[in-house]
N, C-alpha and C. Protein backbone atom coordinates (compact mmCIF):
# COMPACT_ATOMS: atom_id res chain seq x y z
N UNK A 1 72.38 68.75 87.20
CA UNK A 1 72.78 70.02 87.77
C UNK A 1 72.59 69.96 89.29
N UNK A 2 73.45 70.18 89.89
CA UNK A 2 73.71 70.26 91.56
C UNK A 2 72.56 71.22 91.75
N UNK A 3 72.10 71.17 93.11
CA UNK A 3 71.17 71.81 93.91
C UNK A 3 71.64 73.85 93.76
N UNK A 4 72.66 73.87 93.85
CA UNK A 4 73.52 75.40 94.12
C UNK A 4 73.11 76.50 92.57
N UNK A 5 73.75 75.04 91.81
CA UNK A 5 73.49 75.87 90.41
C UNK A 5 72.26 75.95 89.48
N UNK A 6 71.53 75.20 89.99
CA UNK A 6 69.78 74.89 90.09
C UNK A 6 69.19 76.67 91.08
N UNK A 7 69.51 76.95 92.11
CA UNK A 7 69.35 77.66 92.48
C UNK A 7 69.58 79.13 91.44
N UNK A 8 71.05 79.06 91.78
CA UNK A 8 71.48 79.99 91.15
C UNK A 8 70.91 80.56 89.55
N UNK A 9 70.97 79.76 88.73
CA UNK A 9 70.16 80.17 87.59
C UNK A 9 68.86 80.35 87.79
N UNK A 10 67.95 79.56 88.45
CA UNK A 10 66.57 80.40 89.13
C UNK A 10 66.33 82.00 89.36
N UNK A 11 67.11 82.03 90.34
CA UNK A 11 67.55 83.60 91.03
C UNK A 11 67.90 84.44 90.05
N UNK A 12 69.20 84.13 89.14
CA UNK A 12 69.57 84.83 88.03
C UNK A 12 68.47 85.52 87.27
N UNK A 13 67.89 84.65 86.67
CA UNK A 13 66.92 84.35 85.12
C UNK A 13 65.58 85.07 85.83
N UNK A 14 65.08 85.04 87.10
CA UNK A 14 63.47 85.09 87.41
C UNK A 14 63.83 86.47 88.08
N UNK A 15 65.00 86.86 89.09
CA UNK A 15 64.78 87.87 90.12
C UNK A 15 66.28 88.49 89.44
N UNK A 16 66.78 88.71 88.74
CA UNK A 16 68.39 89.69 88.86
C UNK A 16 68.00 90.08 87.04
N UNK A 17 67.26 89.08 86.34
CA UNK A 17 66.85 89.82 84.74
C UNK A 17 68.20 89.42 84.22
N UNK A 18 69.09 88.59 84.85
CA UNK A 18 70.30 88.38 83.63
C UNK A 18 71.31 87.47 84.45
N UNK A 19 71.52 86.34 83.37
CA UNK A 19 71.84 84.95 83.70
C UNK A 19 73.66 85.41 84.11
N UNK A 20 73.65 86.81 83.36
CA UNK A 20 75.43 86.95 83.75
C UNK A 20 75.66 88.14 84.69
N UNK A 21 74.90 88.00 85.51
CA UNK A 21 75.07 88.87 86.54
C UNK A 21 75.62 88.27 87.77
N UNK A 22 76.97 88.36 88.21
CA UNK A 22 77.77 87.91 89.33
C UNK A 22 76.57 87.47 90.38
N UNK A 23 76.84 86.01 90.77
CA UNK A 23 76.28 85.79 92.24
C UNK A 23 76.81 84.96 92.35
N UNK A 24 77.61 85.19 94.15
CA UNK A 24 77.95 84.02 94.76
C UNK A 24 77.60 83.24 95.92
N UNK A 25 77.77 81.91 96.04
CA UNK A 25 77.14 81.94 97.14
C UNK A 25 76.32 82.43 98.41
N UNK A 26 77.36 82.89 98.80
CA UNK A 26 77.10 84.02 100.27
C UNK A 26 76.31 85.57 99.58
N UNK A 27 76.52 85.83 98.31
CA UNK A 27 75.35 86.88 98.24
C UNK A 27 74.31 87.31 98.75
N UNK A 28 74.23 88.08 99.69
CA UNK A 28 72.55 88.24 100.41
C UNK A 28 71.45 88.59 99.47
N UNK A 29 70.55 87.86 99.01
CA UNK A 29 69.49 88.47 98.62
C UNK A 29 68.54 89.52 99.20
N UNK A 30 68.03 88.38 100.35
CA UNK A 30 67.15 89.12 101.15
C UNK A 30 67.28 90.44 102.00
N UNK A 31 68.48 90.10 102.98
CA UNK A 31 68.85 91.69 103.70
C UNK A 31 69.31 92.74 102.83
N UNK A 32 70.24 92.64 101.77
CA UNK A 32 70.86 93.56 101.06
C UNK A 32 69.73 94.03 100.27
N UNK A 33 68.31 93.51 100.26
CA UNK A 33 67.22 94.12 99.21
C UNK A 33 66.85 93.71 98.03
N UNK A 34 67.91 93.24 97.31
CA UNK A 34 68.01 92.25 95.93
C UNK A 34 66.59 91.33 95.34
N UNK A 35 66.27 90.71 96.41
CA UNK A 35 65.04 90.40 96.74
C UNK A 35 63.92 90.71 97.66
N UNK A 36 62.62 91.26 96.96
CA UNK A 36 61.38 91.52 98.41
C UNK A 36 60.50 90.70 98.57
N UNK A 37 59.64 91.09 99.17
CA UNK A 37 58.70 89.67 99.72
C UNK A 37 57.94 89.07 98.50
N UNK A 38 57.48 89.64 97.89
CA UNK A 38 56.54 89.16 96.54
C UNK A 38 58.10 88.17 95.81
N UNK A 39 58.84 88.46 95.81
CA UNK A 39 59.86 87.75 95.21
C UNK A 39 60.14 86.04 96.07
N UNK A 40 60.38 86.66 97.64
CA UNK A 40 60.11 85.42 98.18
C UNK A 40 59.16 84.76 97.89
N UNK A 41 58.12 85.14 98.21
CA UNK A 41 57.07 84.22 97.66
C UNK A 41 57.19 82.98 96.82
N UNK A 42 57.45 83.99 95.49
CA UNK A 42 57.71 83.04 94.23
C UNK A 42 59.36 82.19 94.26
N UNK A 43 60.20 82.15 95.12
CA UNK A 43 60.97 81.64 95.43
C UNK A 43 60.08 80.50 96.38
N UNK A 44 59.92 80.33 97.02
CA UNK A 44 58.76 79.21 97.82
C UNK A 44 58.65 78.15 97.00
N UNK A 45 57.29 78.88 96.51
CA UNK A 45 56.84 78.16 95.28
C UNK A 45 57.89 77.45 94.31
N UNK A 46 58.58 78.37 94.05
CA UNK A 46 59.98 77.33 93.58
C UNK A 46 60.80 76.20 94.25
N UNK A 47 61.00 76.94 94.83
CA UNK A 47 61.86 75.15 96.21
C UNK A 47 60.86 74.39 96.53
N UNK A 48 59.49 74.00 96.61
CA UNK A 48 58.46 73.36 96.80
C UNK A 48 58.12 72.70 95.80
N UNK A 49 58.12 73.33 94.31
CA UNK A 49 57.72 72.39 93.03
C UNK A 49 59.02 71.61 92.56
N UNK A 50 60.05 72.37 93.19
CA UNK A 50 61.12 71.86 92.19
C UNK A 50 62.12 70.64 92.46
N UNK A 51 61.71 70.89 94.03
CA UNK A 51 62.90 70.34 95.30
C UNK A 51 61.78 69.04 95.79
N UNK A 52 60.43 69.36 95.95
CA UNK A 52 59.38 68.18 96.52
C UNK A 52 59.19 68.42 97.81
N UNK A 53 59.77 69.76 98.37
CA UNK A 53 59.69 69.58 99.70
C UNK A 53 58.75 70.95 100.15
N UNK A 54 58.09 70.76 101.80
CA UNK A 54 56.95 72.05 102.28
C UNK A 54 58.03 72.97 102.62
N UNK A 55 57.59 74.29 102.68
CA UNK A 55 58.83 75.21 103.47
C UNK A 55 57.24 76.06 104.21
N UNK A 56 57.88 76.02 105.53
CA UNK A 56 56.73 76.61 106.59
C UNK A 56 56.82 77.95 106.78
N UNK A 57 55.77 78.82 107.28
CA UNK A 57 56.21 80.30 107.36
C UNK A 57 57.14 80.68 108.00
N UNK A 58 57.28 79.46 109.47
CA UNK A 58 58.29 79.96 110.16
C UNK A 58 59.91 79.86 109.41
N UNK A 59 59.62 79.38 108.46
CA UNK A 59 61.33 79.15 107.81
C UNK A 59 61.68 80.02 106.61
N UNK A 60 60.49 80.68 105.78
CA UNK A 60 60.58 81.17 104.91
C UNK A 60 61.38 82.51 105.22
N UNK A 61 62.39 82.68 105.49
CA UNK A 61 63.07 84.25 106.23
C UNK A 61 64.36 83.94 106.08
N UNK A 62 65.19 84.82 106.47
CA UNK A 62 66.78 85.26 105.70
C UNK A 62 67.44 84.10 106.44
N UNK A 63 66.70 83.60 107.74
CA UNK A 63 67.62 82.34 108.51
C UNK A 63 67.83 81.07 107.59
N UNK A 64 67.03 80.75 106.13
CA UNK A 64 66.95 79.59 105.42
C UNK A 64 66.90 80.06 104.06
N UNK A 65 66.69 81.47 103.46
CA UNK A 65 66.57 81.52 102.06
C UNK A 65 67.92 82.68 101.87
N UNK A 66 68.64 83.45 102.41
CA UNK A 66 68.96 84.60 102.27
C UNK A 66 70.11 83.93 101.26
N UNK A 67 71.06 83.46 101.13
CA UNK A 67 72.03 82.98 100.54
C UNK A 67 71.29 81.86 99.72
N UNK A 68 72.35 81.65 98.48
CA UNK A 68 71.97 80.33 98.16
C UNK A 68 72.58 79.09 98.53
N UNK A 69 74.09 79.36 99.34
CA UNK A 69 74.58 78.63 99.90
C UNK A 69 73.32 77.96 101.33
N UNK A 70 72.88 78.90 101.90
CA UNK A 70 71.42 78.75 103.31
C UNK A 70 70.50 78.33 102.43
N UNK A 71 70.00 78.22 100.83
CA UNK A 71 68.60 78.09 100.41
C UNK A 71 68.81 76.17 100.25
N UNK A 72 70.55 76.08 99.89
CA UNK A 72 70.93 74.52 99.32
C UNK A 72 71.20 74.02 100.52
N UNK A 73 71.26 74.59 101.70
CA UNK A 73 72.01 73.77 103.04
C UNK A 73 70.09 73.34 103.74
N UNK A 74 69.38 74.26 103.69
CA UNK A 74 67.95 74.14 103.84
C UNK A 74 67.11 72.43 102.81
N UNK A 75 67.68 72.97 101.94
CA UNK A 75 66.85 72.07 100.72
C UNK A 75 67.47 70.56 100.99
N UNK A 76 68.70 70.56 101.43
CA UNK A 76 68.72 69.32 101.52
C UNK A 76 68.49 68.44 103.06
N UNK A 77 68.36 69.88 103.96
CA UNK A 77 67.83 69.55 105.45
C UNK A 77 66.74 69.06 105.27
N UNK A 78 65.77 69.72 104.50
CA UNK A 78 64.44 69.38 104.57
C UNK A 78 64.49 68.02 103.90
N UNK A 79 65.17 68.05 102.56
CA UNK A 79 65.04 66.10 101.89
C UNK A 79 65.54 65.29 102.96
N UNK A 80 66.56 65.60 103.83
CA UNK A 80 66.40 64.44 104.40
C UNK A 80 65.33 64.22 105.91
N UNK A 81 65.20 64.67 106.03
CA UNK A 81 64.20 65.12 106.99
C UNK A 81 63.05 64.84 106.57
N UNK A 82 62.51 64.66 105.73
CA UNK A 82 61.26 64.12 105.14
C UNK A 82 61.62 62.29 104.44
N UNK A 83 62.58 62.07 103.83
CA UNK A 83 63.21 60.71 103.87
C UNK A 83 62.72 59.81 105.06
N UNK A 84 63.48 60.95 106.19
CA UNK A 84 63.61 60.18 107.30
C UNK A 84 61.98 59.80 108.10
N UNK A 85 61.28 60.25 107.69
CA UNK A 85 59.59 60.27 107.73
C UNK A 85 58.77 59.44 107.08
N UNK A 86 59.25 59.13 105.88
CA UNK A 86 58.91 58.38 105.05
C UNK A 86 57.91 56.92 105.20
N UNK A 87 57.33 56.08 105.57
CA UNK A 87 57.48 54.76 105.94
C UNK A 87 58.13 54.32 104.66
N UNK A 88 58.92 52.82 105.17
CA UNK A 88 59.63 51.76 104.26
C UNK A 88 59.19 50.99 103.57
């Protein structure tokens, strides 16, 4: 399962209460309200256990999570960005 639809059923199933509830990409969670901070939270915690990667306070905000199109363009900034850190 791609990173998007990994997301997406997350969001669905944990924060919307129903796997057939329209979301698309560009959906705002965060500004439109859909999601509040206790929700972020546990979104964190999710892209961190699930993805392998840290998300810092300064990133945790609508500039990197608000969409899931911004949560998958983030998730894979950060994999490679930590790749690239890596030693060989």
């Amino acid at each position: 399962m791609d990173t998007k639809s990994q997301l997406r059923e997350f969001i669905q199933t944990t924060f919307l209460r129903d796997a057939r509830a329209p979301l698309s990409d560009a959906t705002c969670l965060l500004s439109s309200g859909m999601m509040d901070s206790t929700d972020l939270l546990e979104l964190v915690l999710y892209l961190e256990s699930e993805f392998g990667i840290t998300v810092g306070d300064e990133e945790a905000g609508p500039d990197n999570l608000d969409t899931i199109e911004k949560m998958a363009s983030f998730v894979t900034h950060k994999r490679t960005a930590d790749a690239k850190r890596m030693p060989s």
